[in-house]
Protein backbone atom coordinates (compact mmCIF):
# COMPACT_ATOMS: atom_id res chain seq x y z
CA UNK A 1 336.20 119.04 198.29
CA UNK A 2 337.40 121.54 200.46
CA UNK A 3 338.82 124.12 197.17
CA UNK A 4 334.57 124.36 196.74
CA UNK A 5 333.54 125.48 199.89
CA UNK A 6 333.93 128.76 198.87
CA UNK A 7 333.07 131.20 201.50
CA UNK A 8 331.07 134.32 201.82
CA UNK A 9 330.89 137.14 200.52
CA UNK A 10 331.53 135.47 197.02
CA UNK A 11 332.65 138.05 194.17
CA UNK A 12 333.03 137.84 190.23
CA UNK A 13 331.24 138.16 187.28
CA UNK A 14 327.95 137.20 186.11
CA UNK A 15 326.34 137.25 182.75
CA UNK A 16 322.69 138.91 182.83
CA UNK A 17 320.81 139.74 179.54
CA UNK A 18 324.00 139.31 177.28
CA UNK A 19 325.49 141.65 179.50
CA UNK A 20 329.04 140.89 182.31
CA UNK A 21 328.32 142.28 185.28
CA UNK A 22 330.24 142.46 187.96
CA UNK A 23 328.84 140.49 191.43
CA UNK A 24 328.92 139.92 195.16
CA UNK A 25 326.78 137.16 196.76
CA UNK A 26 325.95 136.96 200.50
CA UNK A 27 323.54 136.13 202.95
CA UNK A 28 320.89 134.55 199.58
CA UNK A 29 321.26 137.69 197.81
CA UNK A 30 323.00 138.34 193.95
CA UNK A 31 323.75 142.07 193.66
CA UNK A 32 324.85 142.97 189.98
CA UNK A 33 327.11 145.72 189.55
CA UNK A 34 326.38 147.95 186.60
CA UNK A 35 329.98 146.77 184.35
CA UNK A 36 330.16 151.00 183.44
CA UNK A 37 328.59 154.45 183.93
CA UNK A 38 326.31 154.13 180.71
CA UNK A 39 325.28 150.75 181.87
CA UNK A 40 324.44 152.35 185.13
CA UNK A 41 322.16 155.41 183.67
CA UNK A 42 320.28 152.58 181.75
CA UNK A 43 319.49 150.30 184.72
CA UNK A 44 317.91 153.65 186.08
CA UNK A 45 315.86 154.35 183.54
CA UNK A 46 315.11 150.94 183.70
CA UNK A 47 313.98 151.47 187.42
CA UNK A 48 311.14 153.72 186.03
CA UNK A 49 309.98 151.30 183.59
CA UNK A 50 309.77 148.78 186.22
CA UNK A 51 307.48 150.99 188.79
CA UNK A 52 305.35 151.49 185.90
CA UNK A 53 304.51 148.25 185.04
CA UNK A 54 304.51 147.51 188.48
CA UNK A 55 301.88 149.87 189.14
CA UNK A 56 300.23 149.19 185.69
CA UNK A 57 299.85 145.28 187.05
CA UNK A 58 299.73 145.26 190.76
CA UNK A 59 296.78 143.11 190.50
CA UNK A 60 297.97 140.95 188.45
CA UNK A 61 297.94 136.87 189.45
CA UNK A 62 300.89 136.24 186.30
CA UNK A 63 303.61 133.80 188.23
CA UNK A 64 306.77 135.44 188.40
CA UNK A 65 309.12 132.19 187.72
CA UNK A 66 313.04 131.84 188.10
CA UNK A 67 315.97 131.82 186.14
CA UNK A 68 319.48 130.80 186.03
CA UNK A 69 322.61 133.52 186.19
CA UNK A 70 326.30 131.97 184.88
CA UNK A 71 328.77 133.33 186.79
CA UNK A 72 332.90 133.12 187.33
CA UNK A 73 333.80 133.46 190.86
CA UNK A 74 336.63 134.92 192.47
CA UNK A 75 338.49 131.44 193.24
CA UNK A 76 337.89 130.31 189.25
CA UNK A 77 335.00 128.44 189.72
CA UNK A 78 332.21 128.46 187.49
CA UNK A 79 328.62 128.96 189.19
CA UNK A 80 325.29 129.11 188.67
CA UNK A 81 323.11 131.06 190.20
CA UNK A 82 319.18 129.88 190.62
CA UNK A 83 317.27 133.00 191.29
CA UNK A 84 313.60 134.64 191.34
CA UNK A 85 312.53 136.67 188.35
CA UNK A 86 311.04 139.01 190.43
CA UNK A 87 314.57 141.17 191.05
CA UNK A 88 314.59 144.82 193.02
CA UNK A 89 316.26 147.79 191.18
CA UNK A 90 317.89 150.18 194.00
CA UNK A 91 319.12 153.39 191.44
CA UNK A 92 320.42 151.20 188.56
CA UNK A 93 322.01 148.48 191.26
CA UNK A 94 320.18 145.03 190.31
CA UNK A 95 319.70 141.98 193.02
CA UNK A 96 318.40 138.84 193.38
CA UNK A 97 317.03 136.24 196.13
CA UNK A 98 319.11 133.13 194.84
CA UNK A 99 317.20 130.08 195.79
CA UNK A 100 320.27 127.88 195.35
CA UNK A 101 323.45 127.95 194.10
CA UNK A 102 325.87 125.46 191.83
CA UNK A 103 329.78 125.68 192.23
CA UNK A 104 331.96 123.34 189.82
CA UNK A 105 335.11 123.23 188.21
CA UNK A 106 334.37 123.24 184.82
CA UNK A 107 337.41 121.21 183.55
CA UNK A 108 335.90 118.33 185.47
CA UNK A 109 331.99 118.52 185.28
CA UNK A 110 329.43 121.07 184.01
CA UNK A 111 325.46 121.82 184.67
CA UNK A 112 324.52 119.02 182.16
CA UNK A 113 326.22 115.91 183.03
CA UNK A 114 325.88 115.13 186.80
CA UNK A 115 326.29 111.12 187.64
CA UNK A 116 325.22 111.11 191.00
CA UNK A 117 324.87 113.72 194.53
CA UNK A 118 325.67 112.36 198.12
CA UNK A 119 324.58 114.19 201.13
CA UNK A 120 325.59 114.79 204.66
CA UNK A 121 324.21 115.99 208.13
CA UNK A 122 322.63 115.33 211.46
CA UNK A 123 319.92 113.52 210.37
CA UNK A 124 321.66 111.75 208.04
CA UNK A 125 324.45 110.53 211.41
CA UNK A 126 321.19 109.82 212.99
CA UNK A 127 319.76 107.67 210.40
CA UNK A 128 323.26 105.84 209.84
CA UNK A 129 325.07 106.47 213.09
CA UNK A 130 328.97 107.34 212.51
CA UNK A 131 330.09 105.28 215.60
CA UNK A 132 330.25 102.08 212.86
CA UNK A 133 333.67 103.87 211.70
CA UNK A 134 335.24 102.94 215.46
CA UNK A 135 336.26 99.65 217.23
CA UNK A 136 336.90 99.76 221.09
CA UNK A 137 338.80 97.64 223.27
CA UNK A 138 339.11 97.41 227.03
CA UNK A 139 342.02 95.19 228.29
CA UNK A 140 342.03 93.88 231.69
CA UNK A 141 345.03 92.93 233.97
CA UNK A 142 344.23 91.05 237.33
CA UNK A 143 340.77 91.87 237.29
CA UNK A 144 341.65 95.47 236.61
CA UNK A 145 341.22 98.17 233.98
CA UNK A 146 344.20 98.41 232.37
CA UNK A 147 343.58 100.53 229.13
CA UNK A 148 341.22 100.94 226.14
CA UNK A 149 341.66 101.97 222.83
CA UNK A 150 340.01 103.11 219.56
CA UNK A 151 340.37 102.04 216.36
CA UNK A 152 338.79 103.76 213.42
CA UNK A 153 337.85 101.25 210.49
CA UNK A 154 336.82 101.89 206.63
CA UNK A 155 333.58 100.30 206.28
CA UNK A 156 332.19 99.03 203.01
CA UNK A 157 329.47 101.38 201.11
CA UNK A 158 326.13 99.54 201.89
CA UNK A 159 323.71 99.64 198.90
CA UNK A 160 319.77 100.45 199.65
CA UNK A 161 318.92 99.45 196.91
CA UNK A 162 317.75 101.35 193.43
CA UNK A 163 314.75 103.12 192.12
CA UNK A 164 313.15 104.54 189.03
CA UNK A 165 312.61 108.44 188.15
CA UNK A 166 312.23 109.66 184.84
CA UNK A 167 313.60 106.48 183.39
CA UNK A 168 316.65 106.75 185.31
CA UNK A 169 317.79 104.07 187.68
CA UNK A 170 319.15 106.01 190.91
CA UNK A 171 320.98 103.44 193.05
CA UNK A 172 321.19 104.17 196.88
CA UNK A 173 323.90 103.32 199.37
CA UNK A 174 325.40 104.68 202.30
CA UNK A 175 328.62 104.95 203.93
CA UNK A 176 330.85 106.63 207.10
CA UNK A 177 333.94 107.87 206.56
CA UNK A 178 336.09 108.27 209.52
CA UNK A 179 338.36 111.44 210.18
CA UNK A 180 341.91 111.72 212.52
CA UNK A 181 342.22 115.37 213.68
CA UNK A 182 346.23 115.70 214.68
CA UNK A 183 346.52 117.96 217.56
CA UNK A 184 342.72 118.85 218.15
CA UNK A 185 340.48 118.41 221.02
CA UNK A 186 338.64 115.99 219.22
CA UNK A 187 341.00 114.08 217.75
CA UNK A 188 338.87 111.56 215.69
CA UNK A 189 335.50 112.36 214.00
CA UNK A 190 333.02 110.46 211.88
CA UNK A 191 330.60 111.43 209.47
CA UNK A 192 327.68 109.33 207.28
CA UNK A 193 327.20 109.42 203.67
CA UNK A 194 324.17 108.99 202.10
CA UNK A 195 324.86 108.47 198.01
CA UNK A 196 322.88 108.58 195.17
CA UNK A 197 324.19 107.47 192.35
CA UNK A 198 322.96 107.80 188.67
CA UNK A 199 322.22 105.39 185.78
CA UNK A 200 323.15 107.73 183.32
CA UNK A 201 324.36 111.70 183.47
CA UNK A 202 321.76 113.82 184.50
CA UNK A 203 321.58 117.72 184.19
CA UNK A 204 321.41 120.20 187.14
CA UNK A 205 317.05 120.21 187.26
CA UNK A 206 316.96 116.60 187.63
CA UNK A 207 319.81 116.66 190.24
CA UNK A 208 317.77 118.98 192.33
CA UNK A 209 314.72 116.63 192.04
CA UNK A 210 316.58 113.82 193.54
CA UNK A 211 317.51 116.19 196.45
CA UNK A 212 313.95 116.74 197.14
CA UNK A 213 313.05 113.19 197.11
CA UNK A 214 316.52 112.02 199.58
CA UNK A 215 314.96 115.65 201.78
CA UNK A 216 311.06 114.00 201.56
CA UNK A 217 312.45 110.89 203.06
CA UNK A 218 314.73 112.17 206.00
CA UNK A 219 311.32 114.57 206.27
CA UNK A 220 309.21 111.11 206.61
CA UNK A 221 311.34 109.20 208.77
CA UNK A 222 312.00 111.80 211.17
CA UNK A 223 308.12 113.26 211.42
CA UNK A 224 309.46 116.59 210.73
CA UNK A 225 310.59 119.16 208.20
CA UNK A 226 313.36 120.93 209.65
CA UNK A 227 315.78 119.30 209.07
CA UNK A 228 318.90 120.11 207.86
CA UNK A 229 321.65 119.13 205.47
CA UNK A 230 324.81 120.29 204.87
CA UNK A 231 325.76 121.13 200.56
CA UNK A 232 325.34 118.78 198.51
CA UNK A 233 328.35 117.60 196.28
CA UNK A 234 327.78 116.29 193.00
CA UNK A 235 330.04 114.12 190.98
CA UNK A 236 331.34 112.79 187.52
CA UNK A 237 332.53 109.51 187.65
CA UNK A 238 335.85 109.22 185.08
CA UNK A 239 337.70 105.98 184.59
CA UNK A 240 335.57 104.49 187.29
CA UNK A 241 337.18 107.22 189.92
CA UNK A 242 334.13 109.63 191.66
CA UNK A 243 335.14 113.11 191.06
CA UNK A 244 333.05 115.55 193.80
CA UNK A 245 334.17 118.79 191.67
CA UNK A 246 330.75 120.27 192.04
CA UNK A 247 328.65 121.23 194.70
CA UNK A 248 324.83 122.26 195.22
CA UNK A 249 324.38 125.27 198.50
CA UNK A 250 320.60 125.69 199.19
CA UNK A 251 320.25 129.13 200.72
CA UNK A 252 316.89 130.76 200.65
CA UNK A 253 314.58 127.96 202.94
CA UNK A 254 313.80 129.08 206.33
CA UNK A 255 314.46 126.16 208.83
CA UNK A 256 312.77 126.15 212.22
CA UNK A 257 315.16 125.57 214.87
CA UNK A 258 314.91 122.87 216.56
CA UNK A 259 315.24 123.39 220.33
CA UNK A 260 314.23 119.58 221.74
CA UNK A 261 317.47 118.25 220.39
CA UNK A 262 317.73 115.02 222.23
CA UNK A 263 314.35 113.88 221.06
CA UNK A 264 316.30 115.13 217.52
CA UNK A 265 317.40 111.60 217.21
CA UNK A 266 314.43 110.02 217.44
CA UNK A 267 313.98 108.64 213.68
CA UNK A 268 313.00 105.61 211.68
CA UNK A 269 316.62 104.16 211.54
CA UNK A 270 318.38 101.81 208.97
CA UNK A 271 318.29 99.15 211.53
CA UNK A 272 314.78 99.20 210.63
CA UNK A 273 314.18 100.13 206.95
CA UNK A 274 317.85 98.54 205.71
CA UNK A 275 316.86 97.41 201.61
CA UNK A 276 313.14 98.73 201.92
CA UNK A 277 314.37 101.86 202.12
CA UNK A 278 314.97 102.01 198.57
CA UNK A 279 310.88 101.12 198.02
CA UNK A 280 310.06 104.26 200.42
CA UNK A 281 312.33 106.80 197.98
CA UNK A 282 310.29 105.15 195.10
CA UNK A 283 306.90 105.84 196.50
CA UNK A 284 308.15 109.20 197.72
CA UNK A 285 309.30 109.78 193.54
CA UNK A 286 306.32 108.73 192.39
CA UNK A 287 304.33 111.39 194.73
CA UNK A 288 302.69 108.52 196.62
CA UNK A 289 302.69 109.67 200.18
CA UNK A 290 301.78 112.62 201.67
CA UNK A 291 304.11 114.65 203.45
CA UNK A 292 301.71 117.84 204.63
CA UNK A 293 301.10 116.65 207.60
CA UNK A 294 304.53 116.62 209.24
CA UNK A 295 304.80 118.66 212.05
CA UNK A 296 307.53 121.46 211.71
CA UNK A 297 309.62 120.94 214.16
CA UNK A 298 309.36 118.44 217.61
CA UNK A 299 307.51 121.27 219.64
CA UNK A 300 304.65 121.24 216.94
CA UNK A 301 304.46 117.35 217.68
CA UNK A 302 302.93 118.27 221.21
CA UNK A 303 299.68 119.86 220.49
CA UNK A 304 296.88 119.08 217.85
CA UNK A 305 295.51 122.23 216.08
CA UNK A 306 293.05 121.82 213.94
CA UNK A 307 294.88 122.29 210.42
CA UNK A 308 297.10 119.22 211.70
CA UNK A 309 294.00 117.47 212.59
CA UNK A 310 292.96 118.12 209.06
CA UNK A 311 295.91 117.35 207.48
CA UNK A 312 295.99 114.07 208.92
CA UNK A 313 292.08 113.10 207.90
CA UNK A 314 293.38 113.65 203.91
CA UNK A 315 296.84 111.56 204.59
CA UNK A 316 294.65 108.58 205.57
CA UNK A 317 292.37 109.19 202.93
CA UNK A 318 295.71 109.25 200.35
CA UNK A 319 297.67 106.09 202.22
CA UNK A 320 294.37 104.32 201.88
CA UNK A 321 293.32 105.05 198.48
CA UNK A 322 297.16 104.11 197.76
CA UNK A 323 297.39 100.87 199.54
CA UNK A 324 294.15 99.01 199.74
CA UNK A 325 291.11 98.41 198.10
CA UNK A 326 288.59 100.31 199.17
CA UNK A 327 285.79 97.86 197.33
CA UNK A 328 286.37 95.37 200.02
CA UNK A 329 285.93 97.72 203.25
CA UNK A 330 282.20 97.19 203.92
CA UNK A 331 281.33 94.02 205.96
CA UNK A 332 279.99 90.84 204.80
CA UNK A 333 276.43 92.04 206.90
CA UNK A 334 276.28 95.63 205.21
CA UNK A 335 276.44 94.64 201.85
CA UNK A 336 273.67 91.45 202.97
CA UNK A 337 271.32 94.72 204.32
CA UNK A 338 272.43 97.10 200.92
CA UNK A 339 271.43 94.16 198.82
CA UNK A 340 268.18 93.42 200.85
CA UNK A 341 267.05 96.80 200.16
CA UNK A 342 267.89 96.98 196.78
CA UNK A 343 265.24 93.89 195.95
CA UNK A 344 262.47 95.96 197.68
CA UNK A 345 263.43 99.00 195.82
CA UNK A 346 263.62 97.20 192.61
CA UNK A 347 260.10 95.37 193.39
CA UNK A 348 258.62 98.75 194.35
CA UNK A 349 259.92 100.83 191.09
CA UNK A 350 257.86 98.43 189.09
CA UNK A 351 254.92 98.62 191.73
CA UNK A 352 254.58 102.25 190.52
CA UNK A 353 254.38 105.16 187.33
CA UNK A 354 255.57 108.65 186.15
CA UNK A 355 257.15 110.64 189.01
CA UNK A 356 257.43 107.83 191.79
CA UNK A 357 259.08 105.80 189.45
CA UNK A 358 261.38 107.73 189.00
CA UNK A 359 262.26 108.74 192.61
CA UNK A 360 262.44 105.53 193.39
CA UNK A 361 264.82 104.88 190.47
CA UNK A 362 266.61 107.83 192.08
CA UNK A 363 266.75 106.09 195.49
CA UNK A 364 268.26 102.95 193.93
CA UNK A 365 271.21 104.62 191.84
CA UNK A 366 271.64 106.81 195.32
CA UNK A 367 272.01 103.52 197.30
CA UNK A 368 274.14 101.74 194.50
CA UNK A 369 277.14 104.36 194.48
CA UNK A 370 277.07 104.87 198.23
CA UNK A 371 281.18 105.25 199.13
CA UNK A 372 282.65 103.42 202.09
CA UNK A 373 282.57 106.10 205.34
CA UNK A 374 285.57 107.13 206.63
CA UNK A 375 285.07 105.37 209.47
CA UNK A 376 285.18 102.15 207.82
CA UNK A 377 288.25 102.54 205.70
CA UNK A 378 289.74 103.43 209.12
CA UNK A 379 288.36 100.35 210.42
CA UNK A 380 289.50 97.98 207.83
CA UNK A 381 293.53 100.12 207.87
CA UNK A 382 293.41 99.30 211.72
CA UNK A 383 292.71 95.88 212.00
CA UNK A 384 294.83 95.33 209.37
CA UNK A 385 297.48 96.87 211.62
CA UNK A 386 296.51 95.34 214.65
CA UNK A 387 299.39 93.49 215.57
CA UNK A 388 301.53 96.20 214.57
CA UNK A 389 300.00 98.50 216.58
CA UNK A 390 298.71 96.48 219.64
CA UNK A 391 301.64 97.94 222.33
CA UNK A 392 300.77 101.37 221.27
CA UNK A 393 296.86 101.02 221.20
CA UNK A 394 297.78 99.44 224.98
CA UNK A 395 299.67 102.07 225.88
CA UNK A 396 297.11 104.71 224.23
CA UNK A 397 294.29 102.94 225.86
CA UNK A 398 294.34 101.49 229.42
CA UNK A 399 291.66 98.99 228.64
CA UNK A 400 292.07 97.93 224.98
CA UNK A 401 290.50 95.31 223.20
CA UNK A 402 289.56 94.76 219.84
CA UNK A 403 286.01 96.15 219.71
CA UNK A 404 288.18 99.59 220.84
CA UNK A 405 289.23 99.72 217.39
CA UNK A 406 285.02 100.32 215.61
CA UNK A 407 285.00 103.01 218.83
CA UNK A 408 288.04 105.05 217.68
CA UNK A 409 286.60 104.68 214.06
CA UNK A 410 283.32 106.16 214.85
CA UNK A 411 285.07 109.20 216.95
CA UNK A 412 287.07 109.86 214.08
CA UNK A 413 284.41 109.60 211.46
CA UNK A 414 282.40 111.99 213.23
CA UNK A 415 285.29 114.50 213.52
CA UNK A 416 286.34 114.08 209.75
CA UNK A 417 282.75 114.96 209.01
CA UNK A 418 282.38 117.54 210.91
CA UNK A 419 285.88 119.51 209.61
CA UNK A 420 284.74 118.11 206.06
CA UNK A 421 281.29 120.07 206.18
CA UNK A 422 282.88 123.45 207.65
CA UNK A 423 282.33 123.10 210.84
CA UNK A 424 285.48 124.34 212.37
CA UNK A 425 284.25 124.34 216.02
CA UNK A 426 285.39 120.38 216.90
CA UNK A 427 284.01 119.21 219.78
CA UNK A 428 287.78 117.64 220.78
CA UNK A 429 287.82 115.20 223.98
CA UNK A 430 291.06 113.94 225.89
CA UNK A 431 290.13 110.38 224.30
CA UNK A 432 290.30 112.36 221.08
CA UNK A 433 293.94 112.57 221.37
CA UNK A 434 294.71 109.24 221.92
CA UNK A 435 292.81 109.10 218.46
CA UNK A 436 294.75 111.14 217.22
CA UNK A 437 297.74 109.67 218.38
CA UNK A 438 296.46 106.08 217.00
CA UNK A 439 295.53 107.65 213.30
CA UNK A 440 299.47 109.17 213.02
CA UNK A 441 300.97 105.80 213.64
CA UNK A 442 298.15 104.26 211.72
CA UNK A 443 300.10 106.13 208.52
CA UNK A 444 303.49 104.73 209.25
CA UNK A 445 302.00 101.04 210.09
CA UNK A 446 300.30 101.15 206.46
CA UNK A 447 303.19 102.08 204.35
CA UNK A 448 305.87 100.39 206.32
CA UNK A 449 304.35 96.87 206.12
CA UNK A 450 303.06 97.49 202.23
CA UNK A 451 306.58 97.82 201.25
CA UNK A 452 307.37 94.32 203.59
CA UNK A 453 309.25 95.87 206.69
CA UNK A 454 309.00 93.45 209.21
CA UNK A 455 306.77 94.00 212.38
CA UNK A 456 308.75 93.83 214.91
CA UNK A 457 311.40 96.60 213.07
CA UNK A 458 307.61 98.58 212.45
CA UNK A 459 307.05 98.67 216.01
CA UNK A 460 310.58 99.59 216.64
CA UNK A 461 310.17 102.56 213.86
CA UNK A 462 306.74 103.72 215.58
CA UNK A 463 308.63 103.70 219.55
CA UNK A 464 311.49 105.46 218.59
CA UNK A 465 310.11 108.14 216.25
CA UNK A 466 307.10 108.72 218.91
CA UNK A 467 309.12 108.35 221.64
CA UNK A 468 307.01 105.71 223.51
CA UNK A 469 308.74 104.77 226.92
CA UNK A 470 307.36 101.35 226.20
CA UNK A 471 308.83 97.64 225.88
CA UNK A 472 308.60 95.33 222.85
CA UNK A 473 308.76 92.23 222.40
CA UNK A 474 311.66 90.64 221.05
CA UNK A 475 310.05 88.56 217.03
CA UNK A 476 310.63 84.71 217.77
């Protein structure tokens, strides 16, 4: 694994419009070396062309795309480069922004049959923590410390469980593997493995899917998106032996940084999700949860701005379209009054001719497709989640009791209007937050319980990615 870390700046040469050019890659960007003087004179002339058309379609909306760029690197490696179409000419010297990067040995795998990708960092220890790898043991002599000692173990690879993209089963486990540094400050080391392995070889585009989905889910669990992973290996699996002889280097994202790192850990761990997690990949695959709403890093999590406000209002309306019917949110009483009316409408249309007909007819069809309020959707999500929620909505509100729950519905129904119908000027009250507060763990209540986590391991999700200084209650 080591032989493909190649470092920067990495040099070689590429092939570019039937063309070898030579190449040096650093910092995100391909620069293409014009392979001879003649080459050189026609990249310039080239230059000119480009300004032209430039000029000839600055207004034009036509989306530039990507491309891929085969190269040989310097350490005889094959890679491919993943770049922008949209390249800058400086006097006949080409470059690119490279969005990522794939380095393989091509005697072992190519772009075009992948089996499976595992991925490493932080987030990844703090989903799966890395102690598992050690045993410790304190020995006592006469009621006094003697010595202790560490013992690093191989654990087993845990599967998750599998799910379905493009007709390809992607299985999910996870694993630590334990490191002894000889003569190093830090003599032994841990890190977790989070593996995803294919049904059947996969190209390099479908690869880079499954990325997105494992980087959706550490994005979900953690309730932010900057997080961060180190490259991503790839592998061919021959005569039943994994082979990491490729590996995936995204380079041109811009990460926040985060700067609250010991609320960093704070995440939905696999204490809490263990098998389901599988189910949350799937939904996450199938574009099934929303994910626009995440704060960007833990210092956004403090404040509520309007677009996050926003944001929020549409991920309840997704979650709830997603998860319940939304026939069955108006009470028994409503539809008895909807009904009601409906008789005397119907009793009046016939009561009258021509043009009050009509409006009447109007009325009735106006009545019939009335939607469920926002409000009430909200309504019917919380007392769903009730018991999930009850130490938070305790916590959130000093005095709760049930009825609390049609108050924070009508707060927020009014504020969803009023953002809905432009009116960007919300009226927001300290008991808004707390609303606001309520709605975000509303989200994570809903999904987690509709793919069967158990409520005590929701409520332990909710504390530890909010951060609630709060106690729960051990499940009987």
């Amino acid at each position: 694994e080591d032989n493909l870390k190649i470092k920067e700046p990495i040099m070689g040469f590429a092939e570019y419009k039937t063309t070898e050019y030579p190449f040096i890659y650093e910092n995100g960007i391909l620069k293409l070396m014009p392979p001879s003087m003649q080459a050189w004179y026609q990249e310039k002339n080239n230059l000119f062309e480009h300004l032209a058309n430039l000029k000839k379609n600055i207004h034009s909306t036509e989306w530039t795309g990507y491309s891929n760029i085969s190269a040989k690197a310097h350490n005889g490696n094959d890679i491919i480069f993943y770049v922008s179409n949209e390249s800058s000419n400086n006097n006949g010297f080409i470059s690119f922004s490279v969005i990522y990067f794939y380095e393989f040995r091509p005697s072992v795998i190519d772009e075009k049959n992948i089996d499976g990708l595992f991925v490493t960092g932080k987030e990844v220890n703090y989903f799966y923590t890395p102690a598992r790898a050690f045993e410790s043991k304190i020995y006592f002599k006469d009621q006094k410390l003697l010595s202790t000692s560490v013992n690093m173990k191989q654990e087993k690879e845990i599967v998750l469980g599998s799910y379905k993209y493009q007709n390809v089963d992607i299985t999910i486990s996870i694993y630590v593997v334990p490191t002894f540094h000889s003569n190093s400050d830090t003599p032994l080391t841990a890190q977790s493995k989070m593996n995803f392995r294919f049904s059947k070889s996969q190209n390099l585009d479908f690869t880079i899917d499954v990325f997105q989905q494992c980087q959706n889910f550490f994005f979900y669990i953690c309730g932010r998106t900057n997080v961060k992973f180190d490259d991503i290996y790839v592998y061919k699996i021959i005569n039943s032996i994994r082979n990491n002889d490729g590996i995936i280097r995204i380079t041109s994202k811009e990460i926040e940084e985060e700067k609250d790192l010991k609320r960093s850990t704070k995440i939905i761990k696999y204490e809490y999700l263990k098998e389901k997690t599988c189910l949350l990949f799937s939904a996450i695959a199938e574009d099934a949860i929303y994910l626009q709403n995440l704060c960007s890093s833990i210092q956004a999590t403090h404040s509520f701005d309007t677009a996050r406000i926003i944001l929020n209002f549409v991920a309840f309306e997704r979650e709830f379209r997603n998860l319940y019917n939304d026939d069955t949110v108006r009470s028994n009483e409503y539809d008895e009054i909807k009904n009601k009316i409906l008789q005397h409408l119907e009793i009046l249309k016939e009561k009258n001719t021509g043009k009050k007909k009509k409006y009447v007819k109007s009325f009735i069809n106006l009545l019939r497709k009335t939607e469920n309020k926002y409000g009430d959707r909200m309504s019917k999500a919380l007392s769903d989640c009730e018991e999930i929620l009850l130490p938070f909505l305790r916590d959130n509100y000093k005095s709760y009791e049930t009825k609390t729950i049609e108050e924070i519905c009508s707060r927020m129904n009014k504020l969803r209007n009023d953002s809905a119908h432009g009116n960007i000027d919300l009226q927001i009250k300290c008991i808004h937050m707390a609303d606001f507060v309520t709605l975000e763990n509303l989200l994570y209540a809903m999904r987690l319980k509709s793919i069967g986590v158990e409520l005590y391991d929701i409520q332990k999700s909710i504390k530890n990615l909010k951060n609630y200084n709060i106690h729960i209650s051990e499940k009987e």
